[in-house]
PDB file of N, CA and C in Angstrom:
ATOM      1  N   UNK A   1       0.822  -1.176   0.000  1.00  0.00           N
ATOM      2  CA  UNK A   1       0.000   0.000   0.000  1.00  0.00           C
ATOM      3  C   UNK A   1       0.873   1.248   0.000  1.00  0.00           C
ATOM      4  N   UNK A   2       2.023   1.123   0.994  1.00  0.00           N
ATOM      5  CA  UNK A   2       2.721   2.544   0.849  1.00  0.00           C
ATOM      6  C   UNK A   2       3.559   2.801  -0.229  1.00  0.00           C
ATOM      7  N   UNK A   3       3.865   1.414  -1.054  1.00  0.00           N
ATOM      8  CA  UNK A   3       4.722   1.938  -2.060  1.00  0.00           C
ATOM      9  C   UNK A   3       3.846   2.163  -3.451  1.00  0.00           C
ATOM     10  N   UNK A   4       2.237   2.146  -3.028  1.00  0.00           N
ATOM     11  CA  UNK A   4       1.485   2.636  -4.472  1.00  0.00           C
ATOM     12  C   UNK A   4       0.845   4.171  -4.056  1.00  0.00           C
ATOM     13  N   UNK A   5       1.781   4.656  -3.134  1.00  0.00           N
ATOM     14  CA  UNK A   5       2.272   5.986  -2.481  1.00  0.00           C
ATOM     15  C   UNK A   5       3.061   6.879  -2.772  1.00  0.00           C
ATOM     16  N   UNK A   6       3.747   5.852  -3.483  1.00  0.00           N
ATOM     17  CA  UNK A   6       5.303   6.210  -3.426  1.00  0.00           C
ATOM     18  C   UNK A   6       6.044   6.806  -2.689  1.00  0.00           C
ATOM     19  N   UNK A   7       5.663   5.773  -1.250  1.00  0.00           N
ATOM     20  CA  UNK A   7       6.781   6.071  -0.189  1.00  0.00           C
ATOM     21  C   UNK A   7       8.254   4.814  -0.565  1.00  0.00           C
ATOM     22  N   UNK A   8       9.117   4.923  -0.394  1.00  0.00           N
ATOM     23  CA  UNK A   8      10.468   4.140  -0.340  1.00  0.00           C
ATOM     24  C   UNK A   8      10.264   3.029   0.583  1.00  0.00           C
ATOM     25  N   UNK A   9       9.558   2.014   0.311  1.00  0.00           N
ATOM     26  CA  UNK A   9      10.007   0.987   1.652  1.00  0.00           C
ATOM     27  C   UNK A   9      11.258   0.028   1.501  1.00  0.00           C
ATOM     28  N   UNK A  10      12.283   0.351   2.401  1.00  0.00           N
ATOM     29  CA  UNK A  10      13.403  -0.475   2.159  1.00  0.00           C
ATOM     30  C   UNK A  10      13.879  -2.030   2.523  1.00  0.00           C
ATOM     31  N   UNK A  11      12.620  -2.163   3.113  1.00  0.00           N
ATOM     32  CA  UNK A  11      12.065  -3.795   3.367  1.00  0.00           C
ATOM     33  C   UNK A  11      10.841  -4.136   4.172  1.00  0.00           C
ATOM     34  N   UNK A  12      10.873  -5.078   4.117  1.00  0.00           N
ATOM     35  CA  UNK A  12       9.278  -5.867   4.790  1.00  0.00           C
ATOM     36  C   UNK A  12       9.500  -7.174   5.686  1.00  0.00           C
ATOM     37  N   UNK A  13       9.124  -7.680   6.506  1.00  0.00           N
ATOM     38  CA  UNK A  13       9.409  -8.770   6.911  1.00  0.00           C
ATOM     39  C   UNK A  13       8.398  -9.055   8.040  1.00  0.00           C
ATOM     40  N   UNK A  14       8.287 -10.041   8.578  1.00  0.00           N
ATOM     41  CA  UNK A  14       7.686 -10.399   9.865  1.00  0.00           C
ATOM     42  C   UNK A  14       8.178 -10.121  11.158  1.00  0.00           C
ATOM     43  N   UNK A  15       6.951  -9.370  11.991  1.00  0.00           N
ATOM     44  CA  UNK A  15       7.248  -8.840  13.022  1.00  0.00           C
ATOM     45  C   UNK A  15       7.970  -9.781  14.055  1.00  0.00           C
ATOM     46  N   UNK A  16       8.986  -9.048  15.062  1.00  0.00           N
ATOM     47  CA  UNK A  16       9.890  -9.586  16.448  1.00  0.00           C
ATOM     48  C   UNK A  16       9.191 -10.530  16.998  1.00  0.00           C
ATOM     49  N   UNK A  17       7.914 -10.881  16.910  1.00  0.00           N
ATOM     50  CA  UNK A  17       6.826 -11.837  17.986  1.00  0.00           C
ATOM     51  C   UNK A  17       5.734 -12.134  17.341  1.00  0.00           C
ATOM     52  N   UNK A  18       5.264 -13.141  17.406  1.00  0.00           N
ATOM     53  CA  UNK A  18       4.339 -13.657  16.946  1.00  0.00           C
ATOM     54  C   UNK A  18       2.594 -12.774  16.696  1.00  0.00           C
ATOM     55  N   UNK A  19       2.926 -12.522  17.656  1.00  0.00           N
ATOM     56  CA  UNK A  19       1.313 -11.927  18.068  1.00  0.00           C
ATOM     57  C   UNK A  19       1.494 -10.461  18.650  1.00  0.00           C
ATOM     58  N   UNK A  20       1.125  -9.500  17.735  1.00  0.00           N
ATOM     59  CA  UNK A  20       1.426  -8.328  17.434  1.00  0.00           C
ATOM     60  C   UNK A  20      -0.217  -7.712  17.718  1.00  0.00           C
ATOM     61  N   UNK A  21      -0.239  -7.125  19.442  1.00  0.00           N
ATOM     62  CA  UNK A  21      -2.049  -6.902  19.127  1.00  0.00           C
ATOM     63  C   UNK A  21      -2.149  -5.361  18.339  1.00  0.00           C
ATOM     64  N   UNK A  22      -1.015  -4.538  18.368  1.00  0.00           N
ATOM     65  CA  UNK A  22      -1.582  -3.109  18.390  1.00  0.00           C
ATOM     66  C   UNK A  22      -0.297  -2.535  17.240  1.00  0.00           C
ATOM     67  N   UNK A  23      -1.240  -2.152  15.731  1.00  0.00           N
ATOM     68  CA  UNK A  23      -0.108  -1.425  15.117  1.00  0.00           C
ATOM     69  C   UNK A  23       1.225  -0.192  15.744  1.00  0.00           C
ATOM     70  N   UNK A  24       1.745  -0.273  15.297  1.00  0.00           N
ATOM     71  CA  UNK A  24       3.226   0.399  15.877  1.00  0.00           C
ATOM     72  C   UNK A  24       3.791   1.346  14.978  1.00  0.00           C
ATOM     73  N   UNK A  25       3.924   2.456  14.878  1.00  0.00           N
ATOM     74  CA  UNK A  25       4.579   3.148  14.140  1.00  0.00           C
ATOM     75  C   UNK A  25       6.059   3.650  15.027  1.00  0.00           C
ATOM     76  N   UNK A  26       7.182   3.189  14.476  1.00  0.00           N
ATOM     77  CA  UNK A  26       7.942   4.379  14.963  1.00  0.00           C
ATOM     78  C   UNK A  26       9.266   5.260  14.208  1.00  0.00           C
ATOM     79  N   UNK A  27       8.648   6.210  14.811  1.00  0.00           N
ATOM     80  CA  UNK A  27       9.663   7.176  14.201  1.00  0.00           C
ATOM     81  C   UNK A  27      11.070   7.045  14.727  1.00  0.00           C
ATOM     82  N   UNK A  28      12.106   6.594  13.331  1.00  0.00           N
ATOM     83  CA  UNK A  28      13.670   6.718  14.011  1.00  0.00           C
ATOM     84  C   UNK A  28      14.279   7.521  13.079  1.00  0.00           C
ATOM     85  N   UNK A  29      13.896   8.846  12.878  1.00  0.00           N
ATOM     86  CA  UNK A  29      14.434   9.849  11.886  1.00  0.00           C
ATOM     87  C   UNK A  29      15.128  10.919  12.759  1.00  0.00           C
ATOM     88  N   UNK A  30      14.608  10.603  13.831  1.00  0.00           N
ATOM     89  CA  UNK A  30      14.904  11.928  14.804  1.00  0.00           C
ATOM     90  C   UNK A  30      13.832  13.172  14.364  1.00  0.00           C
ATOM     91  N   UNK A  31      12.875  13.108  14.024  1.00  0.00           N
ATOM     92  CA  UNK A  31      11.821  14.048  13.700  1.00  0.00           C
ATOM     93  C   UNK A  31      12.056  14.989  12.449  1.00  0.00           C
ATOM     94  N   UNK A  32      12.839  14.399  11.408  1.00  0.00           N
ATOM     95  CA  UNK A  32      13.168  15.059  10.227  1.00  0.00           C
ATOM     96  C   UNK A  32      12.199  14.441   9.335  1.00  0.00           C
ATOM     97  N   UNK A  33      11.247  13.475   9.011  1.00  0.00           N
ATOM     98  CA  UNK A  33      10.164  13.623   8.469  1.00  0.00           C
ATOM     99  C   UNK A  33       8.883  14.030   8.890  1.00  0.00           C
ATOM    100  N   UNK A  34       8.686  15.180   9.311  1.00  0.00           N
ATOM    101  CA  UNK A  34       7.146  15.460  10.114  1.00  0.00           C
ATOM    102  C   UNK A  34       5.705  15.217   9.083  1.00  0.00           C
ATOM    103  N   UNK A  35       6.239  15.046   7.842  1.00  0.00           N
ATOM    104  CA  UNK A  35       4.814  15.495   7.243  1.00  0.00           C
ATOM    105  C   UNK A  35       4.830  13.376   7.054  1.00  0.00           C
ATOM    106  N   UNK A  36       5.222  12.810   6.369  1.00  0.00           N
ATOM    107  CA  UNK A  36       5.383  11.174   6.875  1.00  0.00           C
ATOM    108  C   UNK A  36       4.605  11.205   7.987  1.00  0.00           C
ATOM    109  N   UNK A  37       5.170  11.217   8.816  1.00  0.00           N
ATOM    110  CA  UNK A  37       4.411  10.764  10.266  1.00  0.00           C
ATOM    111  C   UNK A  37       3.321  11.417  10.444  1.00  0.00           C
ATOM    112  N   UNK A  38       2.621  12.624  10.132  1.00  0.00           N
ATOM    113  CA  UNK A  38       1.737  13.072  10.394  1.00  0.00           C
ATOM    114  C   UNK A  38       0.971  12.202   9.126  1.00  0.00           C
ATOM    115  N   UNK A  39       0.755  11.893   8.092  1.00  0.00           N
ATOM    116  CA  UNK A  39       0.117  10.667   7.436  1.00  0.00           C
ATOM    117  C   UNK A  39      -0.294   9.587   7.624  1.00  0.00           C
ATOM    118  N   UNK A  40       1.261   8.902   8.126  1.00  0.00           N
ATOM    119  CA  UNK A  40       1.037   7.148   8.706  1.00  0.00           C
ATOM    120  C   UNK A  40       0.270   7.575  10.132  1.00  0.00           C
ATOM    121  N   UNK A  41       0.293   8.477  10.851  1.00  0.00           N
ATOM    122  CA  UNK A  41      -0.349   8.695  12.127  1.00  0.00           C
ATOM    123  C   UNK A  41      -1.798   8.599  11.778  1.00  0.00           C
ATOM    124  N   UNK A  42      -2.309   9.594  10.690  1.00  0.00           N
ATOM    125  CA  UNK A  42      -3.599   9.447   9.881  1.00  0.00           C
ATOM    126  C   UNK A  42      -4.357   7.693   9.405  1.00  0.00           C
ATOM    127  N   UNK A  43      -3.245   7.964   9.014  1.00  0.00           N
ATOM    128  CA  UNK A  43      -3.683   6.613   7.815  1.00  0.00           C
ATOM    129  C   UNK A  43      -4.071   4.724   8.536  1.00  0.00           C
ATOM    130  N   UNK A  44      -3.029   5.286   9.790  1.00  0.00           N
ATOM    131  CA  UNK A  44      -3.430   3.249  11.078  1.00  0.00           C
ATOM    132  C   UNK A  44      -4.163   3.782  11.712  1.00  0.00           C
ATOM    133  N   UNK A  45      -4.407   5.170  12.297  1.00  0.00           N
ATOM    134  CA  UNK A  45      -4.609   5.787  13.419  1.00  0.00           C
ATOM    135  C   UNK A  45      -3.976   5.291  14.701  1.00  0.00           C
ATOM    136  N   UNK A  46      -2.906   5.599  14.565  1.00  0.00           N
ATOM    137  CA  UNK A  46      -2.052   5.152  15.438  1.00  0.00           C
ATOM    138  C   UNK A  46      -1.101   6.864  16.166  1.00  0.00           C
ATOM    139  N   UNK A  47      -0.818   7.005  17.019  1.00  0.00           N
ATOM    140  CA  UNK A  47       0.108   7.849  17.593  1.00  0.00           C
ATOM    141  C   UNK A  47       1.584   7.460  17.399  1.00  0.00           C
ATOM    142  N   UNK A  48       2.727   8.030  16.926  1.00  0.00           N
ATOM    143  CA  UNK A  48       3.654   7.547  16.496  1.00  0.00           C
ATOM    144  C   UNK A  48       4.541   7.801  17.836  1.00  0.00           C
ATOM    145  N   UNK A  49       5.341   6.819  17.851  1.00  0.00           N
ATOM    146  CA  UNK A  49       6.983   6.677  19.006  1.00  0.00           C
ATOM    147  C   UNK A  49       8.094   6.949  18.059  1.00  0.00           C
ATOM    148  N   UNK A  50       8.583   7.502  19.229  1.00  0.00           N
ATOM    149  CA  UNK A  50      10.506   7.162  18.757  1.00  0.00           C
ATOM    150  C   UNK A  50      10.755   5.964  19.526  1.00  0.00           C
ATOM    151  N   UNK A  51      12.649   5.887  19.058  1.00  0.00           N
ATOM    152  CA  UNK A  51      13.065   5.602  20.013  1.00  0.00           C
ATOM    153  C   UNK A  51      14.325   5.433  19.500  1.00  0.00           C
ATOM    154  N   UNK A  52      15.851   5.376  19.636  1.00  0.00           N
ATOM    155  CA  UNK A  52      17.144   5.291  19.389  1.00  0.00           C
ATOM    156  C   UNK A  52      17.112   3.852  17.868  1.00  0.00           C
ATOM    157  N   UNK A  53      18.018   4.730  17.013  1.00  0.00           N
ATOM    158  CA  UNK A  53      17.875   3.496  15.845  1.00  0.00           C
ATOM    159  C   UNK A  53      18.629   2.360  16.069  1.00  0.00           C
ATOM    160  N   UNK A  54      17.510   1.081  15.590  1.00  0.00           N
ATOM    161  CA  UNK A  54      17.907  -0.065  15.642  1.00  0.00           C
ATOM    162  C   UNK A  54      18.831  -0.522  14.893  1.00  0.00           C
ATOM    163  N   UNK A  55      20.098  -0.979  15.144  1.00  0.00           N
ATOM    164  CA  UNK A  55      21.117  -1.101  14.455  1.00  0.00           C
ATOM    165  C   UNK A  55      20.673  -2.700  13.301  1.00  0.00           C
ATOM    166  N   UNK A  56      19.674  -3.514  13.770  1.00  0.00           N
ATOM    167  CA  UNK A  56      19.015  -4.611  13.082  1.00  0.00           C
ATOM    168  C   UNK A  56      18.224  -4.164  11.764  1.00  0.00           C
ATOM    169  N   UNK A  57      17.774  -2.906  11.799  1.00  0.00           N
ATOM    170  CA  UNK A  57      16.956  -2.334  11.080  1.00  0.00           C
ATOM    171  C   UNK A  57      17.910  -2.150   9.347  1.00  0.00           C
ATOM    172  N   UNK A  58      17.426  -1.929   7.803  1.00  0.00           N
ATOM    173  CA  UNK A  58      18.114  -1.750   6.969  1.00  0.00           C
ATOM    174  C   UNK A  58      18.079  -0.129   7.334  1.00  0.00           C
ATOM    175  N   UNK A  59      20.057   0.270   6.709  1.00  0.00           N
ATOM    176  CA  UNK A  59      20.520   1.503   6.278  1.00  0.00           C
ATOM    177  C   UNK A  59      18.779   2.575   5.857  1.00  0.00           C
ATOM    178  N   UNK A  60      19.248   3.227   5.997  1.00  0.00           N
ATOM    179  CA  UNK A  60      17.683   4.320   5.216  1.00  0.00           C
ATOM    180  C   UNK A  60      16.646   4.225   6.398  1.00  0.00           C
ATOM    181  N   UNK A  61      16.450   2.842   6.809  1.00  0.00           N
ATOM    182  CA  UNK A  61      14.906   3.244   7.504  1.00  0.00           C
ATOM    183  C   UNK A  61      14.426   4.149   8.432  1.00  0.00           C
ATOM    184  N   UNK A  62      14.124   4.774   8.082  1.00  0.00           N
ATOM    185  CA  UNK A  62      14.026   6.328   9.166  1.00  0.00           C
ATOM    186  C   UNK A  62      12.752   5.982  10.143  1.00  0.00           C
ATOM    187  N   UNK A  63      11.484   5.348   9.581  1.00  0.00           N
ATOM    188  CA  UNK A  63      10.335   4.600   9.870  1.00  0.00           C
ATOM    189  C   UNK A  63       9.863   3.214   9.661  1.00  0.00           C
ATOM    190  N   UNK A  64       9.448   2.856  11.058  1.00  0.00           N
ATOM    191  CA  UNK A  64       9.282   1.343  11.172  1.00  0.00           C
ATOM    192  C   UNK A  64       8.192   1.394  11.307  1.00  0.00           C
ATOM    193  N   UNK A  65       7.382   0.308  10.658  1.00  0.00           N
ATOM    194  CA  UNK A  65       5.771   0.215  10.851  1.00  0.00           C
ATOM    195  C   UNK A  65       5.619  -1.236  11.375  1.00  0.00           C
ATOM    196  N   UNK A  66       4.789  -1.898  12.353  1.00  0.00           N
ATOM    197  CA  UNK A  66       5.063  -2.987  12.763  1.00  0.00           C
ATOM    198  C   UNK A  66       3.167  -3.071  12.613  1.00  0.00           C
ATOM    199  N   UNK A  67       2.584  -4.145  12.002  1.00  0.00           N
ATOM    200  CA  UNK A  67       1.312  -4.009  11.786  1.00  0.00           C
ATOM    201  C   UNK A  67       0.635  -5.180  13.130  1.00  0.00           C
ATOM    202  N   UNK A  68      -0.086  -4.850  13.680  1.00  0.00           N
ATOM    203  CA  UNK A  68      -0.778  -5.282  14.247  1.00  0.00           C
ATOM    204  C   UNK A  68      -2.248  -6.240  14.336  1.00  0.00           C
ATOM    205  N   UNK A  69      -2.581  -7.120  14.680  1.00  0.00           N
ATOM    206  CA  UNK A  69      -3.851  -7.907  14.459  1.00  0.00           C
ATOM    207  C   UNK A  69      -4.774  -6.589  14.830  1.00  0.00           C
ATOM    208  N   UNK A  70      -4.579  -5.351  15.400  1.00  0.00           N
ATOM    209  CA  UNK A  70      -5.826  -4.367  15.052  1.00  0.00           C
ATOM    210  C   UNK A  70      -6.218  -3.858  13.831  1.00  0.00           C
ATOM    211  N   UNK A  71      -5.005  -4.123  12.587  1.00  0.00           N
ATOM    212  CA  UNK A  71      -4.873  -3.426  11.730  1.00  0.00           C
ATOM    213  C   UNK A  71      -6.666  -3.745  10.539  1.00  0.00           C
ATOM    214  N   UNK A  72      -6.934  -3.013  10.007  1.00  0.00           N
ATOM    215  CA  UNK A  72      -7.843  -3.351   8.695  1.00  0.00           C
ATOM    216  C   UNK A  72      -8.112  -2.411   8.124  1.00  0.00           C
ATOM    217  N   UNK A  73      -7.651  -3.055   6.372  1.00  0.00           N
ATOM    218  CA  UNK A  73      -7.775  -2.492   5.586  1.00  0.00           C
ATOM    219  C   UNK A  73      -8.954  -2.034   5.091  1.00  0.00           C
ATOM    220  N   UNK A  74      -8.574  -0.911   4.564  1.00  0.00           N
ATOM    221  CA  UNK A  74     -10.478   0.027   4.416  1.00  0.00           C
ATOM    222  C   UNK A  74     -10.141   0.142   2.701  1.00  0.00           C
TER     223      UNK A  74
END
């Protein structure tokens, strides 16, 4: 969905744990994309986090989206 956006996603994969109840957005840009996050904040309805970048994460990813069994598509 975000890349028929044409946002950059620099990968995809399955979330840290099995059972994921509550989508996750977080911001690891250090707040240099505000208008991004004010979208994906829109778009899960989710409130976005930081938190120090994950060195596991690929080069580029400024934003991690971790989808949740709340998630549904409209």
């Amino acid at each position: 969905m975000l890349k028929s956006y044409n946002y950059n996603v620099v990968a995809s994969g399955a979330a840290p744990t099995i059972t994921v109840k509550q989508t996750q957005i977080i911001d690891r840009s250090g707040g240099k994309k505000p208008y991004t996050i004010e979208y994906l904040q829109k778009r899960f309805g989710v409130t976005v986090t930081t938190q120090t970048p994950d060195p596991n994460l690929p080069a580029g990813a400024d934003i991690q989206i971790i989808i949740g069994a709340d998630y549904k598509t409209s």
